[in-house]
Protein backbone atom coordinates (compact mmCIF):
# COMPACT_ATOMS: atom_id res chain seq x y z
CA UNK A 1 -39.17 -16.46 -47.59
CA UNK A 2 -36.25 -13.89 -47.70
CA UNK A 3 -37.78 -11.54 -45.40
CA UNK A 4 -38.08 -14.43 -42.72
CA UNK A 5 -34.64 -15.51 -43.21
CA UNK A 6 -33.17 -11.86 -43.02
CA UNK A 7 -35.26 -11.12 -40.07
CA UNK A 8 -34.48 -14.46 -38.52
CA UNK A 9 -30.38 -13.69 -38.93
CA UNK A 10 -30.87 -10.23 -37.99
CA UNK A 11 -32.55 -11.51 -34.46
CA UNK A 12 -29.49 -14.07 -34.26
CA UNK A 13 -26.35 -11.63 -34.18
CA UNK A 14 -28.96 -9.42 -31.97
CA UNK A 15 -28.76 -12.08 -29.70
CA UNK A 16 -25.55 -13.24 -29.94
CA UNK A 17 -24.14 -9.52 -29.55
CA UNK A 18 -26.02 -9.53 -26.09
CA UNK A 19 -24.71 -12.50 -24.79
CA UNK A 20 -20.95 -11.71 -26.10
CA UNK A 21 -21.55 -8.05 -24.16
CA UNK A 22 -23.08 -9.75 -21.33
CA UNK A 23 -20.50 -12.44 -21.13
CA UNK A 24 -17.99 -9.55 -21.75
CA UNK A 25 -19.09 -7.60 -18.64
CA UNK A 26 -19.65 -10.08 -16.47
CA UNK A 27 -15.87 -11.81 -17.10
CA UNK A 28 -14.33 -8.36 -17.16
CA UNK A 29 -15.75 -7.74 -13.55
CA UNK A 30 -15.01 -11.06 -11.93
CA UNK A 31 -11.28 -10.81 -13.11
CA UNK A 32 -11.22 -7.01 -11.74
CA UNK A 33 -12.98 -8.61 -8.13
CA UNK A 34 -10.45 -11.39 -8.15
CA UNK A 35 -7.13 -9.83 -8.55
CA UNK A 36 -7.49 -7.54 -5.67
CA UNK A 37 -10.04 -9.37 -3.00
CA UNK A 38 -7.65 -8.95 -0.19
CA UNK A 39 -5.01 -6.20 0.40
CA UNK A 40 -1.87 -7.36 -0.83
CA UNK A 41 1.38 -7.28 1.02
CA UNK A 42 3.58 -5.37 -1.13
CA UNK A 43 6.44 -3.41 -0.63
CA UNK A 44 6.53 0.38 -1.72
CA UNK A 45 9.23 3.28 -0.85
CA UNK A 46 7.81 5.98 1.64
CA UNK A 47 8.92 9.94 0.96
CA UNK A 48 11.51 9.48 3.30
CA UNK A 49 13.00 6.48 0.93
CA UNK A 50 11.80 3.63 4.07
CA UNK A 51 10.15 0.36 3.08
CA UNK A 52 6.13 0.72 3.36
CA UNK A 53 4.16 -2.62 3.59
CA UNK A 54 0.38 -2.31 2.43
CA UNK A 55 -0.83 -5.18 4.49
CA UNK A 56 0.75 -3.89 7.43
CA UNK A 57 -2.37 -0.84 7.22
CA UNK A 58 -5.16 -2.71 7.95
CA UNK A 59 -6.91 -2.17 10.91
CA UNK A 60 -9.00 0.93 9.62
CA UNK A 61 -10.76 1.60 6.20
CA UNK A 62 -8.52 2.39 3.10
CA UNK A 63 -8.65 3.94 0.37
CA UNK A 64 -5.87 2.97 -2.28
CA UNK A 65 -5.29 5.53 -4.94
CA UNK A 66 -2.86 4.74 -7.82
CA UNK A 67 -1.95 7.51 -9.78
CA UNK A 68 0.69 9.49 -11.96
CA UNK A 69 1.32 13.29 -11.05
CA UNK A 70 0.86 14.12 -15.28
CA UNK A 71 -2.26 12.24 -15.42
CA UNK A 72 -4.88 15.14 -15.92
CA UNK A 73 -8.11 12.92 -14.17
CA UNK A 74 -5.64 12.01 -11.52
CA UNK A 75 -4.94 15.94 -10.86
CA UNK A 76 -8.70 16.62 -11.16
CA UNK A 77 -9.52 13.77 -8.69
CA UNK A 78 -6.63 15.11 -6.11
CA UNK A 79 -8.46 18.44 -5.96
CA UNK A 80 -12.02 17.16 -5.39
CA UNK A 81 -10.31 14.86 -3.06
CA UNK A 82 -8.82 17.21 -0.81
CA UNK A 83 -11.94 19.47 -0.55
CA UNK A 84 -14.27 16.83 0.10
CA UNK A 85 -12.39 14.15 2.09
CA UNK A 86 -10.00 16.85 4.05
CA UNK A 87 -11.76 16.15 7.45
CA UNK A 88 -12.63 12.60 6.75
CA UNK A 89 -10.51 10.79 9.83
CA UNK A 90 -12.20 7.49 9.65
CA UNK A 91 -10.51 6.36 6.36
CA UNK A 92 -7.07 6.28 5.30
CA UNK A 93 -5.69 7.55 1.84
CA UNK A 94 -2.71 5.87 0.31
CA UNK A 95 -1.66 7.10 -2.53
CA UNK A 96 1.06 5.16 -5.18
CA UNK A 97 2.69 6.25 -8.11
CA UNK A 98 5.51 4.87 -10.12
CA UNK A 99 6.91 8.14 -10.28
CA UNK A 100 10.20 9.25 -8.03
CA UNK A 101 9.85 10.30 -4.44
CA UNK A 102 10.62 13.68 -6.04
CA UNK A 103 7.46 13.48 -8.24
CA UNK A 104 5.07 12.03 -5.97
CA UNK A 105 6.21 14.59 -3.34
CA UNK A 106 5.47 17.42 -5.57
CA UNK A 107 2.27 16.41 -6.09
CA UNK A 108 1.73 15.89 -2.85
CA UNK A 109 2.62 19.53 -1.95
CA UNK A 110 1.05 20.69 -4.50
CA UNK A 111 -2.36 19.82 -4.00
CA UNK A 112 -1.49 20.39 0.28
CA UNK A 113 -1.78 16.81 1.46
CA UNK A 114 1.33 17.17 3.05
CA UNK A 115 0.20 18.27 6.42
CA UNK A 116 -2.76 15.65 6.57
CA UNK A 117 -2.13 12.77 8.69
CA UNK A 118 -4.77 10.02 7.09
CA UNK A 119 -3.32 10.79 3.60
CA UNK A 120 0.21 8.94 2.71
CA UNK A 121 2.08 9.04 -0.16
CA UNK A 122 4.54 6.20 -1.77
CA UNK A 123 6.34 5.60 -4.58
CA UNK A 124 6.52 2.40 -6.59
CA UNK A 125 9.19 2.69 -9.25
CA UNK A 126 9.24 -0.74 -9.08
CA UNK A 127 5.90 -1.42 -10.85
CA UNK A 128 5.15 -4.12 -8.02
CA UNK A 129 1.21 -2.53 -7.75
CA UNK A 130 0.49 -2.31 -11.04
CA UNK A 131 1.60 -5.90 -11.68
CA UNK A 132 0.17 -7.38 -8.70
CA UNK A 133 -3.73 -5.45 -9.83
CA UNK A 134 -2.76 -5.64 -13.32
CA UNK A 135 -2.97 -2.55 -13.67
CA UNK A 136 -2.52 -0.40 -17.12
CA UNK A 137 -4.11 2.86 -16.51
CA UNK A 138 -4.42 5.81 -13.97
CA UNK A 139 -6.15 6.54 -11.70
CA UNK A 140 -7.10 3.41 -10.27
CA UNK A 141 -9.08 3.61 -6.82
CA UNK A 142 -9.72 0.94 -4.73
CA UNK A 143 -11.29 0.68 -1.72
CA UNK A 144 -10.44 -1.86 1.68
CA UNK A 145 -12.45 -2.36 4.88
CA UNK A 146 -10.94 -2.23 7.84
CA UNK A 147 -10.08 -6.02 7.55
CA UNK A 148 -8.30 -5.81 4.36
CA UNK A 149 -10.92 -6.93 2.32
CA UNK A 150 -12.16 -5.10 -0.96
CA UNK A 151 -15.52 -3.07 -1.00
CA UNK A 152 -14.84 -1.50 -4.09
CA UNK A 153 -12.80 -0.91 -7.27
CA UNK A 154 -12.89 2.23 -9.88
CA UNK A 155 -10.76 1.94 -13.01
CA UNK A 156 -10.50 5.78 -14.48
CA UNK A 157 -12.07 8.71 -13.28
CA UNK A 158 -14.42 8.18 -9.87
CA UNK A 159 -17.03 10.36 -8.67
CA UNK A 160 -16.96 11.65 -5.01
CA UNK A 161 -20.57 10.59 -4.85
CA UNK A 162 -19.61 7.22 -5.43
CA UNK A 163 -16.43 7.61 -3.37
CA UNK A 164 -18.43 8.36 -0.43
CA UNK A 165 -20.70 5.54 -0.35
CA UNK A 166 -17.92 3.21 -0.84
CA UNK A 167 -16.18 4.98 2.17
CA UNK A 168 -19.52 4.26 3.61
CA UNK A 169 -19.76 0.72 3.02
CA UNK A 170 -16.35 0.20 4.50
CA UNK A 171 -17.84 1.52 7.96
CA UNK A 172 -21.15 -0.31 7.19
CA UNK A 173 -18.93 -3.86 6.69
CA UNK A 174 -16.62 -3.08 9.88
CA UNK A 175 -19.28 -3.21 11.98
């Protein structure tokens, strides 16, 4: 009798830990889809200290990096970026920081995006991204078709591997 009823409330929190993981995933994603379905028109400050509309970019495939020049993943990601997406002319990168102009451009020039014309750097001191995606953590990455609409969305550290089959998909969905 006690080894059926210890079994049978073993097998319950089993099953109750899946569905509370399950439910957990599942809710977790469908907030993270529903914040940022459609690029949002906000206002950020270019280098040169000029307004810079998101929404205004669509038209070709984006990729939206949000990022902080101290953030060591973010550095990491920069580097890999630049080697593997220098050539890539059929995407755009924007990247957004809530840093200064002054920070963001010496990241910028440090890792040499400055003389690439599909890669664009803003500043948001602000905080109008991060509240609009909800946002609590760099990087962020997220990824727009050429219509403005979302294809994918990385929270922390994002391969290239899977950077470059979202980049893919945006072509795929354009079509």
């Amino acid at each position: 009798m006690r080894i059926t009823l210890l079994f049978s409330i073993i097998l319950l929190v089993l099953l109750l830990s899946g569905a509370w993981f399950g439910f957990s995933r599942y809710s977790a994603n469908l907030e993270q889809r529903s914040l940022v379905v459609n690029l949002p028109s906000i206002e950020v400050s270019s280098m040169e200290g000029r307004s810079f509309y998101l929404r205004e970019q669509i038209g070709t495939p984006l990729i939206l990096i949000y990022f902080n020049s101290t953030c060591p993943i973010c550095q990491s990601e920069a580097e890999l970026i630049r080697k593997v997406f220098s050539e890539e002319q059929k995407v755009t990168f924007i990247w957004i920081s809530s840093e200064t102009v002054a920070e963001v451009k010496d990241f910028r020039d440090r890792y040499d995006f400055a003389n690439l014309s599909n890669h664009t750097f803003l500043s948001d001191t602000l905080f109008r991204l991060a509240v609009e995606f909800k946002l609590t953590t760099v990087p962020a990455t997220l990824v727009y078709d050429s219509k403005g609409a979302l294809v994918e969305f990385f929270r922390g550290a994002v391969s290239m591997s899977d950077l470059k089959a979202a980049v893919k998909k945006t072509h795929d969905s354009s079509r």
